[in-house]
PDB file of N, CA and C in Angstrom:
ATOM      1  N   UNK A   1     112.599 129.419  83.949  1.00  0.00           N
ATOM      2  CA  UNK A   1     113.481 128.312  83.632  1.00  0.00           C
ATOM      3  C   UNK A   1     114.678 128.846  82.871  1.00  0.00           C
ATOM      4  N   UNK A   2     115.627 128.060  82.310  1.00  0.00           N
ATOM      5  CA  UNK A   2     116.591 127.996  81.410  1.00  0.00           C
ATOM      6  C   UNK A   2     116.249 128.303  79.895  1.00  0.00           C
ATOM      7  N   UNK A   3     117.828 128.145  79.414  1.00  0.00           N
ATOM      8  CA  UNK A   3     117.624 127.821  77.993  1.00  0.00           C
ATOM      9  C   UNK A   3     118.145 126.452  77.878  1.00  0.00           C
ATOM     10  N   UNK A   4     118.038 126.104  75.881  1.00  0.00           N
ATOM     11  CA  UNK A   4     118.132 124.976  75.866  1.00  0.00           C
ATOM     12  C   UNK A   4     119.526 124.604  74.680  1.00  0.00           C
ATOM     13  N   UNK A   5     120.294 123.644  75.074  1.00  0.00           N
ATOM     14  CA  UNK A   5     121.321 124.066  74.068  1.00  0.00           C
ATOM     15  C   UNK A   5     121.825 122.585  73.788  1.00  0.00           C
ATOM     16  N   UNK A   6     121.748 122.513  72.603  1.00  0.00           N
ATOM     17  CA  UNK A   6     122.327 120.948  71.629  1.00  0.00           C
ATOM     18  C   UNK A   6     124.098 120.820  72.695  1.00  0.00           C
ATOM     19  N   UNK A   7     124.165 118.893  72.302  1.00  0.00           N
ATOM     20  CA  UNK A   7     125.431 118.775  73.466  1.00  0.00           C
ATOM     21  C   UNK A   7     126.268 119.300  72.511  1.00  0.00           C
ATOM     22  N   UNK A   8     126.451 119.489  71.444  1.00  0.00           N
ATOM     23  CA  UNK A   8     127.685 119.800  70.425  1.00  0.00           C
ATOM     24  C   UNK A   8     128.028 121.149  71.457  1.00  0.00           C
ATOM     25  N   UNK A   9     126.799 122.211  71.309  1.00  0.00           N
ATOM     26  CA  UNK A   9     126.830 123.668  71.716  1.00  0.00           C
ATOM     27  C   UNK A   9     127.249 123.629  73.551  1.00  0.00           C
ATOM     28  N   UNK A  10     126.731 122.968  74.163  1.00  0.00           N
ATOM     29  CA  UNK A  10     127.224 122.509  75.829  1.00  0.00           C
ATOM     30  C   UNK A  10     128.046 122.080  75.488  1.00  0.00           C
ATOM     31  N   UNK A  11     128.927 121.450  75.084  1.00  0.00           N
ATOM     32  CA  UNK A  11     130.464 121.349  75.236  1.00  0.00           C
ATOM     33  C   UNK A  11     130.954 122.103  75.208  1.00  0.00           C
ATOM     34  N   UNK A  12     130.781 123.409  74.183  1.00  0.00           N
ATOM     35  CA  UNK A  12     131.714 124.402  73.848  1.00  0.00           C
ATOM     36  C   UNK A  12     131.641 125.416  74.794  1.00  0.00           C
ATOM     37  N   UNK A  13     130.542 125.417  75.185  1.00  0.00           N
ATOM     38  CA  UNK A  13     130.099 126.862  76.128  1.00  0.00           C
ATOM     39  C   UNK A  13     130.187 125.487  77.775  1.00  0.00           C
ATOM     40  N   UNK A  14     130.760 124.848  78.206  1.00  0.00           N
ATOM     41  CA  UNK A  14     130.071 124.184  79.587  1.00  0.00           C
ATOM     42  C   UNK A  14     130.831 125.459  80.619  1.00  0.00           C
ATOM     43  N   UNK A  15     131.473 126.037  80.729  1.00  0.00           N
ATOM     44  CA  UNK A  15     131.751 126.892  81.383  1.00  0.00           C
ATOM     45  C   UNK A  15     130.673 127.983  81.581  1.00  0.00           C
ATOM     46  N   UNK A  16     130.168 128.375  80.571  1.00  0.00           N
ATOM     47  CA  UNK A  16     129.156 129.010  80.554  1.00  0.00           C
ATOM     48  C   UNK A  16     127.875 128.652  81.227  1.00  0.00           C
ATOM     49  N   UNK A  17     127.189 127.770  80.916  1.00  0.00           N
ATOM     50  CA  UNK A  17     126.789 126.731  81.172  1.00  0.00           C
ATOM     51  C   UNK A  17     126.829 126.954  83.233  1.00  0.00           C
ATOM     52  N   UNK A  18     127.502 126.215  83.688  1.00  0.00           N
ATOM     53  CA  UNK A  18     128.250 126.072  84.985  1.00  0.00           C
ATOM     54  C   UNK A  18     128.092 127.660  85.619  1.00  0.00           C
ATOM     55  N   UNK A  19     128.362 128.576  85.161  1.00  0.00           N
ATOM     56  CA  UNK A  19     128.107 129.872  85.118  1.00  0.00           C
ATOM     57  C   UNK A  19     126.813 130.451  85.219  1.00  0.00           C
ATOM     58  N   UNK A  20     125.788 130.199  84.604  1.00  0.00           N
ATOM     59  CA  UNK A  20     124.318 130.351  84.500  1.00  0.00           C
ATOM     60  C   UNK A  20     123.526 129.439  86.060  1.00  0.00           C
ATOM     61  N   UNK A  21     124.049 128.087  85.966  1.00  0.00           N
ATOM     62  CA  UNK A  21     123.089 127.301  86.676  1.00  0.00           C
ATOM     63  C   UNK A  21     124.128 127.548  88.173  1.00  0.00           C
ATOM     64  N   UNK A  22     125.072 127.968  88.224  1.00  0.00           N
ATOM     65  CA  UNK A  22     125.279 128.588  89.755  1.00  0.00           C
ATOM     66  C   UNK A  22     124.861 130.327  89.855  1.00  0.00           C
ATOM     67  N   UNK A  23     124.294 130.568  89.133  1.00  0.00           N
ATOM     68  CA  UNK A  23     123.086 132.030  89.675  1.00  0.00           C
ATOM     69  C   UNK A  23     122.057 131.283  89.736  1.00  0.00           C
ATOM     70  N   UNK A  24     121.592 130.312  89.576  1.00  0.00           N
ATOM     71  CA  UNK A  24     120.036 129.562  89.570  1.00  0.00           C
ATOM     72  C   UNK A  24     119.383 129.663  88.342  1.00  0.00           C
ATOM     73  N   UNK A  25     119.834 129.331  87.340  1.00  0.00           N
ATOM     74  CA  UNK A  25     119.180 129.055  86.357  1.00  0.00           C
ATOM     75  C   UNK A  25     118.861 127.135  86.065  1.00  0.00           C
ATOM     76  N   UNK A  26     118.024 126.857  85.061  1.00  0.00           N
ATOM     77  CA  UNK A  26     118.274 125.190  84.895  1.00  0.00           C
ATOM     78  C   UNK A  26     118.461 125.367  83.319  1.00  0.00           C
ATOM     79  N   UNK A  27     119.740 124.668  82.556  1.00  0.00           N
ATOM     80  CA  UNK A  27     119.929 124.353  81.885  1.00  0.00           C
ATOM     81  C   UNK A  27     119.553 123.170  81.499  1.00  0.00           C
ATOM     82  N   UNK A  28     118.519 123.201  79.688  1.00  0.00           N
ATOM     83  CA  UNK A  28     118.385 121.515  79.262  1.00  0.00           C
ATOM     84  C   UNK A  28     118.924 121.888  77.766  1.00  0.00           C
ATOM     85  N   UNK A  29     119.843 120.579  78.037  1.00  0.00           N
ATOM     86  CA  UNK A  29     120.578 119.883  76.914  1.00  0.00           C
ATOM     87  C   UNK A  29     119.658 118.843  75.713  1.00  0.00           C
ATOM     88  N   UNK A  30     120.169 119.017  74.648  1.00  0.00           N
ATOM     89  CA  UNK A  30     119.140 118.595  73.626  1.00  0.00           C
ATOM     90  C   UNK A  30     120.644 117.462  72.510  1.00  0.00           C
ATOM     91  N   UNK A  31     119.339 116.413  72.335  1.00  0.00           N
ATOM     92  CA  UNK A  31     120.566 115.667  71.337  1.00  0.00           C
ATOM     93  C   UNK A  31     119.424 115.357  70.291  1.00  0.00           C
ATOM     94  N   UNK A  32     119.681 115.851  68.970  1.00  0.00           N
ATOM     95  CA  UNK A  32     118.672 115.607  67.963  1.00  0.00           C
ATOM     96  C   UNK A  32     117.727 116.621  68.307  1.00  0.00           C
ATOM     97  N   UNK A  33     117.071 117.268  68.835  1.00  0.00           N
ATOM     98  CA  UNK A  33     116.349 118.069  69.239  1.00  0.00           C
ATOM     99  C   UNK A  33     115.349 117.767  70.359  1.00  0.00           C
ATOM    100  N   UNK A  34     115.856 116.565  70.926  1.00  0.00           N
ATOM    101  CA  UNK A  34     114.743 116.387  71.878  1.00  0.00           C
ATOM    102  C   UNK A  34     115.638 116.822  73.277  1.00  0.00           C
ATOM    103  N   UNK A  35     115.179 117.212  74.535  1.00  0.00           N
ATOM    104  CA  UNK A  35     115.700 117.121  75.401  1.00  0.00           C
ATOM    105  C   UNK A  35     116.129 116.026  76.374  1.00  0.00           C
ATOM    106  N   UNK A  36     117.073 115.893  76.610  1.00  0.00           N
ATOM    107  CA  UNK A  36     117.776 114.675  77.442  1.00  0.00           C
ATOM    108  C   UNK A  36     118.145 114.869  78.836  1.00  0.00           C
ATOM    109  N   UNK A  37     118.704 115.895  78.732  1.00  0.00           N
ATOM    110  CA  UNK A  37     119.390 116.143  80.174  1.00  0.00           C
ATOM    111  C   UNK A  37     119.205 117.449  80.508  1.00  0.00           C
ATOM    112  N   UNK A  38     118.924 117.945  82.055  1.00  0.00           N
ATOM    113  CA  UNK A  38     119.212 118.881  82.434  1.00  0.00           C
ATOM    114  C   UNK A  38     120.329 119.268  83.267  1.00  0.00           C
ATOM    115  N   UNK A  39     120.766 119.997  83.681  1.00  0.00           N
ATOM    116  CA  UNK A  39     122.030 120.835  84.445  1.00  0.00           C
ATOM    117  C   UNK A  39     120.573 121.708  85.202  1.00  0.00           C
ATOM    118  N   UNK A  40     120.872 121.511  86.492  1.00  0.00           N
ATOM    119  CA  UNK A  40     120.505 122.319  87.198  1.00  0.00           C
ATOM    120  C   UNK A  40     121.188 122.928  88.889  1.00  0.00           C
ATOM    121  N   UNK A  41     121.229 123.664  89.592  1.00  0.00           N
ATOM    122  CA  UNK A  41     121.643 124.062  90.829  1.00  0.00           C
ATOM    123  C   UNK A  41     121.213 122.618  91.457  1.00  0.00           C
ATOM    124  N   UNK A  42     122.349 122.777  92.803  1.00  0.00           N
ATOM    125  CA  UNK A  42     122.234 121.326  93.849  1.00  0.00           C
ATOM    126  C   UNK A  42     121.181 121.828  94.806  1.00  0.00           C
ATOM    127  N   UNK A  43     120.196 121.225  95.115  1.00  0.00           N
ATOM    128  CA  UNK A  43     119.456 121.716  96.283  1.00  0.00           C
ATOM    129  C   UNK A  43     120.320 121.791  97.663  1.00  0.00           C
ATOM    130  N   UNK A  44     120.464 123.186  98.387  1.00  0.00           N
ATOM    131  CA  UNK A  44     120.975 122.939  99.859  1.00  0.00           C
ATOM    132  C   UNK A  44     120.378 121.618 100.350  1.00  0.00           C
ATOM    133  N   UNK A  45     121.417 121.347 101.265  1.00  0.00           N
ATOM    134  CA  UNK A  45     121.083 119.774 102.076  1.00  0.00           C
ATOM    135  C   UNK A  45     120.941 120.190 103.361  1.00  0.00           C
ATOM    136  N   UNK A  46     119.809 121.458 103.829  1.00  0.00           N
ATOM    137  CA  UNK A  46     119.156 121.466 104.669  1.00  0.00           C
ATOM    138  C   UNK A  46     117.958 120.812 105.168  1.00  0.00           C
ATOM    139  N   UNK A  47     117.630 120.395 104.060  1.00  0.00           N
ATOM    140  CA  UNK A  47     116.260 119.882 103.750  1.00  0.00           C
ATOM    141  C   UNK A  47     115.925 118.823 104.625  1.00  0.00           C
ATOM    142  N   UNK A  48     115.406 118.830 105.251  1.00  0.00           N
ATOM    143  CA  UNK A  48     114.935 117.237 106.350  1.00  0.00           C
ATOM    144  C   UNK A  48     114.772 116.075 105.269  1.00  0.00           C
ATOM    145  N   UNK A  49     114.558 114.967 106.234  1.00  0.00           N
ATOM    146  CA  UNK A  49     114.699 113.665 105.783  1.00  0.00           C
ATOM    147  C   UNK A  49     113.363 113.462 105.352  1.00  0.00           C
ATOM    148  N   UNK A  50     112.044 113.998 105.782  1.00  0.00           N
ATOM    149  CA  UNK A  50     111.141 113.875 105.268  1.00  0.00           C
ATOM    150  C   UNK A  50     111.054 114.695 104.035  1.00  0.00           C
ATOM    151  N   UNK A  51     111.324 115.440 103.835  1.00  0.00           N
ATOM    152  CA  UNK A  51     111.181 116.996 102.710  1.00  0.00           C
ATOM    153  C   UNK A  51     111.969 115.926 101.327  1.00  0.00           C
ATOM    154  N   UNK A  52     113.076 115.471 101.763  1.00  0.00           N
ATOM    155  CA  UNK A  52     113.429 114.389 101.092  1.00  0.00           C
ATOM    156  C   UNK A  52     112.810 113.068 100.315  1.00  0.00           C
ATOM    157  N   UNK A  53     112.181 112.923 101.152  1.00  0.00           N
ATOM    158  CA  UNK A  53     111.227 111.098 101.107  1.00  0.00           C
ATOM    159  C   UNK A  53     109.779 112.307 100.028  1.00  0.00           C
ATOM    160  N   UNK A  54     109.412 113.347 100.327  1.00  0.00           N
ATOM    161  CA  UNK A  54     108.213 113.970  99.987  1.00  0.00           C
ATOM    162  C   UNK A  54     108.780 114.250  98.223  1.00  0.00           C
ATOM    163  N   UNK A  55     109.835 114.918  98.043  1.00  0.00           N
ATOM    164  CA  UNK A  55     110.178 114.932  96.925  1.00  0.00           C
ATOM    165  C   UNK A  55     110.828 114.193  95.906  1.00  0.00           C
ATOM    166  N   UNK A  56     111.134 113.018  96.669  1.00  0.00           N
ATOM    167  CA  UNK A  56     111.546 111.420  96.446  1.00  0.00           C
ATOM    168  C   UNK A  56     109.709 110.749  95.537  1.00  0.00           C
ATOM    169  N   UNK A  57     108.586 110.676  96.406  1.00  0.00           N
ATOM    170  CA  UNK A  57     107.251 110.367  95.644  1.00  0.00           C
ATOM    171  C   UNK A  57     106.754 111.669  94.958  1.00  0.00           C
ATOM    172  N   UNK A  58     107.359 112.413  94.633  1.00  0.00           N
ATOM    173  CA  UNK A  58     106.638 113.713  93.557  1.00  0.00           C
ATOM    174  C   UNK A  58     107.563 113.274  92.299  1.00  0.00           C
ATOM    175  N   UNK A  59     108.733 113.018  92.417  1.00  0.00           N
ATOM    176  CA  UNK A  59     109.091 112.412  90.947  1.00  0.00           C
ATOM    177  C   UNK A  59     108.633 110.789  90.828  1.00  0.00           C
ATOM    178  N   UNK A  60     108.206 109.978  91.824  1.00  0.00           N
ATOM    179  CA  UNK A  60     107.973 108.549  91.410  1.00  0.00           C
ATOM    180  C   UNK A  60     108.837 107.111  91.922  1.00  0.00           C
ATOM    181  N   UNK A  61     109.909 107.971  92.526  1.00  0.00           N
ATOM    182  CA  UNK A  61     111.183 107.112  92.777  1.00  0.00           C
ATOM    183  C   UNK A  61     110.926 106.098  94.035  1.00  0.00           C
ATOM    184  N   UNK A  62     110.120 107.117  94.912  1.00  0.00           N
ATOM    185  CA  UNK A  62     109.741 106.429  96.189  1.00  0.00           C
ATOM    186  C   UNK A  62     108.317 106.033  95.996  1.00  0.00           C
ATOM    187  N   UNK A  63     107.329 105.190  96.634  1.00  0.00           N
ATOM    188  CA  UNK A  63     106.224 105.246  97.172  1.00  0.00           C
ATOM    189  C   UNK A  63     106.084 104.392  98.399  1.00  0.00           C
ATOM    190  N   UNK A  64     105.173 105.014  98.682  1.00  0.00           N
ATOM    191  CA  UNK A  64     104.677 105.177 100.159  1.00  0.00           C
ATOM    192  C   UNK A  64     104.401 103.880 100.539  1.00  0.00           C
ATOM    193  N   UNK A  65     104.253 102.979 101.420  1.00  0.00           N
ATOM    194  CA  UNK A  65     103.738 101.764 101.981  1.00  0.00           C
ATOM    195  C   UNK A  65     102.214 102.178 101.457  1.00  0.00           C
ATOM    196  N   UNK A  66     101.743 100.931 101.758  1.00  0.00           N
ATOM    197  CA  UNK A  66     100.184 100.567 101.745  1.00  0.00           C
ATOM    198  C   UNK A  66     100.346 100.593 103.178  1.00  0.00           C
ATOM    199  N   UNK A  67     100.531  99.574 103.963  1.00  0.00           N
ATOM    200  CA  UNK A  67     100.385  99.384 105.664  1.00  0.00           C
ATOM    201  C   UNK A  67     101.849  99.509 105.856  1.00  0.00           C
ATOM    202  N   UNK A  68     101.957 100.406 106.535  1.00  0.00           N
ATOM    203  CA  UNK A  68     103.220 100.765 106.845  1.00  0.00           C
ATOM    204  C   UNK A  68     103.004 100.064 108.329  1.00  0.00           C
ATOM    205  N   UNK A  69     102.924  99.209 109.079  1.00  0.00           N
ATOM    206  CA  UNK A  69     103.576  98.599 109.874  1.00  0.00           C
ATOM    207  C   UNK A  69     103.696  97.466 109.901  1.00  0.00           C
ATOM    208  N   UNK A  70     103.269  96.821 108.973  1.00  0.00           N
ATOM    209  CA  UNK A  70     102.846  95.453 108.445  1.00  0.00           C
ATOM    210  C   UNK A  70     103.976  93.893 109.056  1.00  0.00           C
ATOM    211  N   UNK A  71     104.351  93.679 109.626  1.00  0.00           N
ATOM    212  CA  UNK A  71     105.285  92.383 109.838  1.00  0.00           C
ATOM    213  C   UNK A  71     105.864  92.104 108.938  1.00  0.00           C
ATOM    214  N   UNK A  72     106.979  91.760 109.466  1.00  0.00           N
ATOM    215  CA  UNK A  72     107.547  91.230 108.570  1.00  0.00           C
ATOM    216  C   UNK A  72     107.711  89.537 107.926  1.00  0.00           C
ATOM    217  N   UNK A  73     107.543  89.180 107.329  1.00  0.00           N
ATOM    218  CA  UNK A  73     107.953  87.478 106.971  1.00  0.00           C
ATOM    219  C   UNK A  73     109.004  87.031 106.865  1.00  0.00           C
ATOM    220  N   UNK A  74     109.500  86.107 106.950  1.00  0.00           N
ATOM    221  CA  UNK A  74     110.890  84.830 107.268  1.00  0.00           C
ATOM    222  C   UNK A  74     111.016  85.052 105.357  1.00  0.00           C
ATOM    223  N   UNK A  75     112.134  84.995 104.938  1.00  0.00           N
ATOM    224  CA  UNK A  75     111.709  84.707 103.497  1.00  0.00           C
ATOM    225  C   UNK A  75     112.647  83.077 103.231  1.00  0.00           C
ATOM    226  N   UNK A  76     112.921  82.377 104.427  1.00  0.00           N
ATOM    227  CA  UNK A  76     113.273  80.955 104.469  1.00  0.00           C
ATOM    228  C   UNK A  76     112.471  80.246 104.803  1.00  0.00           C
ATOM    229  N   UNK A  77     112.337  79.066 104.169  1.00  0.00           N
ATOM    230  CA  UNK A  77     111.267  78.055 104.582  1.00  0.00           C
ATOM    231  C   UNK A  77     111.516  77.699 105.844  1.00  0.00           C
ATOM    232  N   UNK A  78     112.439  76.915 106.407  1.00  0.00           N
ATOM    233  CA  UNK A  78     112.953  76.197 107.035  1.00  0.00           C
ATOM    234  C   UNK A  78     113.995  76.741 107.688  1.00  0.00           C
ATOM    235  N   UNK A  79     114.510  76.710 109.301  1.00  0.00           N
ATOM    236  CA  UNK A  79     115.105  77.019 109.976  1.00  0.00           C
ATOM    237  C   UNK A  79     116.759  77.225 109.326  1.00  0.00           C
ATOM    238  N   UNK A  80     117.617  77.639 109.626  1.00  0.00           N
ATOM    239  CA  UNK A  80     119.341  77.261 109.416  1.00  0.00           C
ATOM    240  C   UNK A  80     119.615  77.401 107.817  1.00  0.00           C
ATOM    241  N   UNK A  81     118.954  78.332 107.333  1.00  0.00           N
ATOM    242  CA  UNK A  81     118.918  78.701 105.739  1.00  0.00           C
ATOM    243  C   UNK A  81     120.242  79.377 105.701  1.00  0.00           C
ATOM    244  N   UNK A  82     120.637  79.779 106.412  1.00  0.00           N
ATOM    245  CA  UNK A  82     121.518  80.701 105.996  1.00  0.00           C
ATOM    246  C   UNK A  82     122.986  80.050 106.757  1.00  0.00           C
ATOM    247  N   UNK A  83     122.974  79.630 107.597  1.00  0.00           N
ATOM    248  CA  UNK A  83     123.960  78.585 108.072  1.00  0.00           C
ATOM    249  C   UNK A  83     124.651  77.414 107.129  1.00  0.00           C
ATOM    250  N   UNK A  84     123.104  76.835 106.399  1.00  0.00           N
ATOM    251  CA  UNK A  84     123.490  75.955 104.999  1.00  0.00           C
ATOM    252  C   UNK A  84     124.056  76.521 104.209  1.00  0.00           C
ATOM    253  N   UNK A  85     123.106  77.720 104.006  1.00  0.00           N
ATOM    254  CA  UNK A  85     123.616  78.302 102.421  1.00  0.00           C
ATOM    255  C   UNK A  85     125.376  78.945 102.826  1.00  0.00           C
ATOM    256  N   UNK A  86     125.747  79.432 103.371  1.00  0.00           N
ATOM    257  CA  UNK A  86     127.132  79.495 104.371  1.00  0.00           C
ATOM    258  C   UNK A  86     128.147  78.619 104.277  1.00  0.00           C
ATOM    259  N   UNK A  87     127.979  77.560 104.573  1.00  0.00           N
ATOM    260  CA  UNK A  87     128.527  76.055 104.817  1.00  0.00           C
ATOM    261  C   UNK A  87     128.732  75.153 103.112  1.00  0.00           C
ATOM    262  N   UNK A  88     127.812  75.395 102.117  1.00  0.00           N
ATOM    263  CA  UNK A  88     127.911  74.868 101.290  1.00  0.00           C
ATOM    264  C   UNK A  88     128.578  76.313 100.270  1.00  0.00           C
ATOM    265  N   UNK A  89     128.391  77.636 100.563  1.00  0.00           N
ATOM    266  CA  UNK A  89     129.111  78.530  99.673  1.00  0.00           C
ATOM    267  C   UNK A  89     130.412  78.251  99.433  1.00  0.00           C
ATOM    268  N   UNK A  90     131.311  77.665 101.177  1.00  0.00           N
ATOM    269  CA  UNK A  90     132.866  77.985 100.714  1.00  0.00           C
ATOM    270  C   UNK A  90     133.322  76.321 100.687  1.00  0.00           C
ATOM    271  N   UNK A  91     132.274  75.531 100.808  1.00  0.00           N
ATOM    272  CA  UNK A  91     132.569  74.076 100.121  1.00  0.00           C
ATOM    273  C   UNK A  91     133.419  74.440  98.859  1.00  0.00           C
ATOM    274  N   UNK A  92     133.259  75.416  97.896  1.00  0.00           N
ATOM    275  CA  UNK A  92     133.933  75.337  96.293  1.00  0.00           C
ATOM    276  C   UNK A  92     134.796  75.802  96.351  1.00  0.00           C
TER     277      UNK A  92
END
């Protein structure tokens, strides 16, 4: 991994900084002493769309269906929902 450097100290050095994490290093930034942020290299965007969605549910962001083919539902009661809601929007 990286080192870790207060934002006072990343401001002064961000060139540096920028410098490190384009050889592949990951820089984490600290405010008070806890860590907040990292600086790290961009992953190439070779990566498939699945490799994507896979590392999308390893941080939490995505998850997976339960039944992934499941139907879909009307989320209008009643027919012409959206025709009304349409019709009465530019009434104002």
């Amino acid at each position: 991994m990286g080192d870790t450097y207060s934002l006072y100290e990343a401001k002064a050095r961000l060139s540096e900084i920028v410098r490190r994490v384009r050889e592949g290093q990951t820089i984490t930034i600290s405010y008070h002493g806890k860590p907040v942020a990292e600086v790290r290299p961009i992953a190439p965007e070779s990566a498939s769309i699945e490799e994507h969605f896979r590392k999308l549910e390893e941080r939490g962001v995505l998850v997976p269906a339960r039944r992934p083919f499941a139907p879909i539902k009307p989320v209008a009661k009643r027919p012409g929902a959206l025709k009304r809601f349409l019709r009465d929007r530019n009434r104002f």
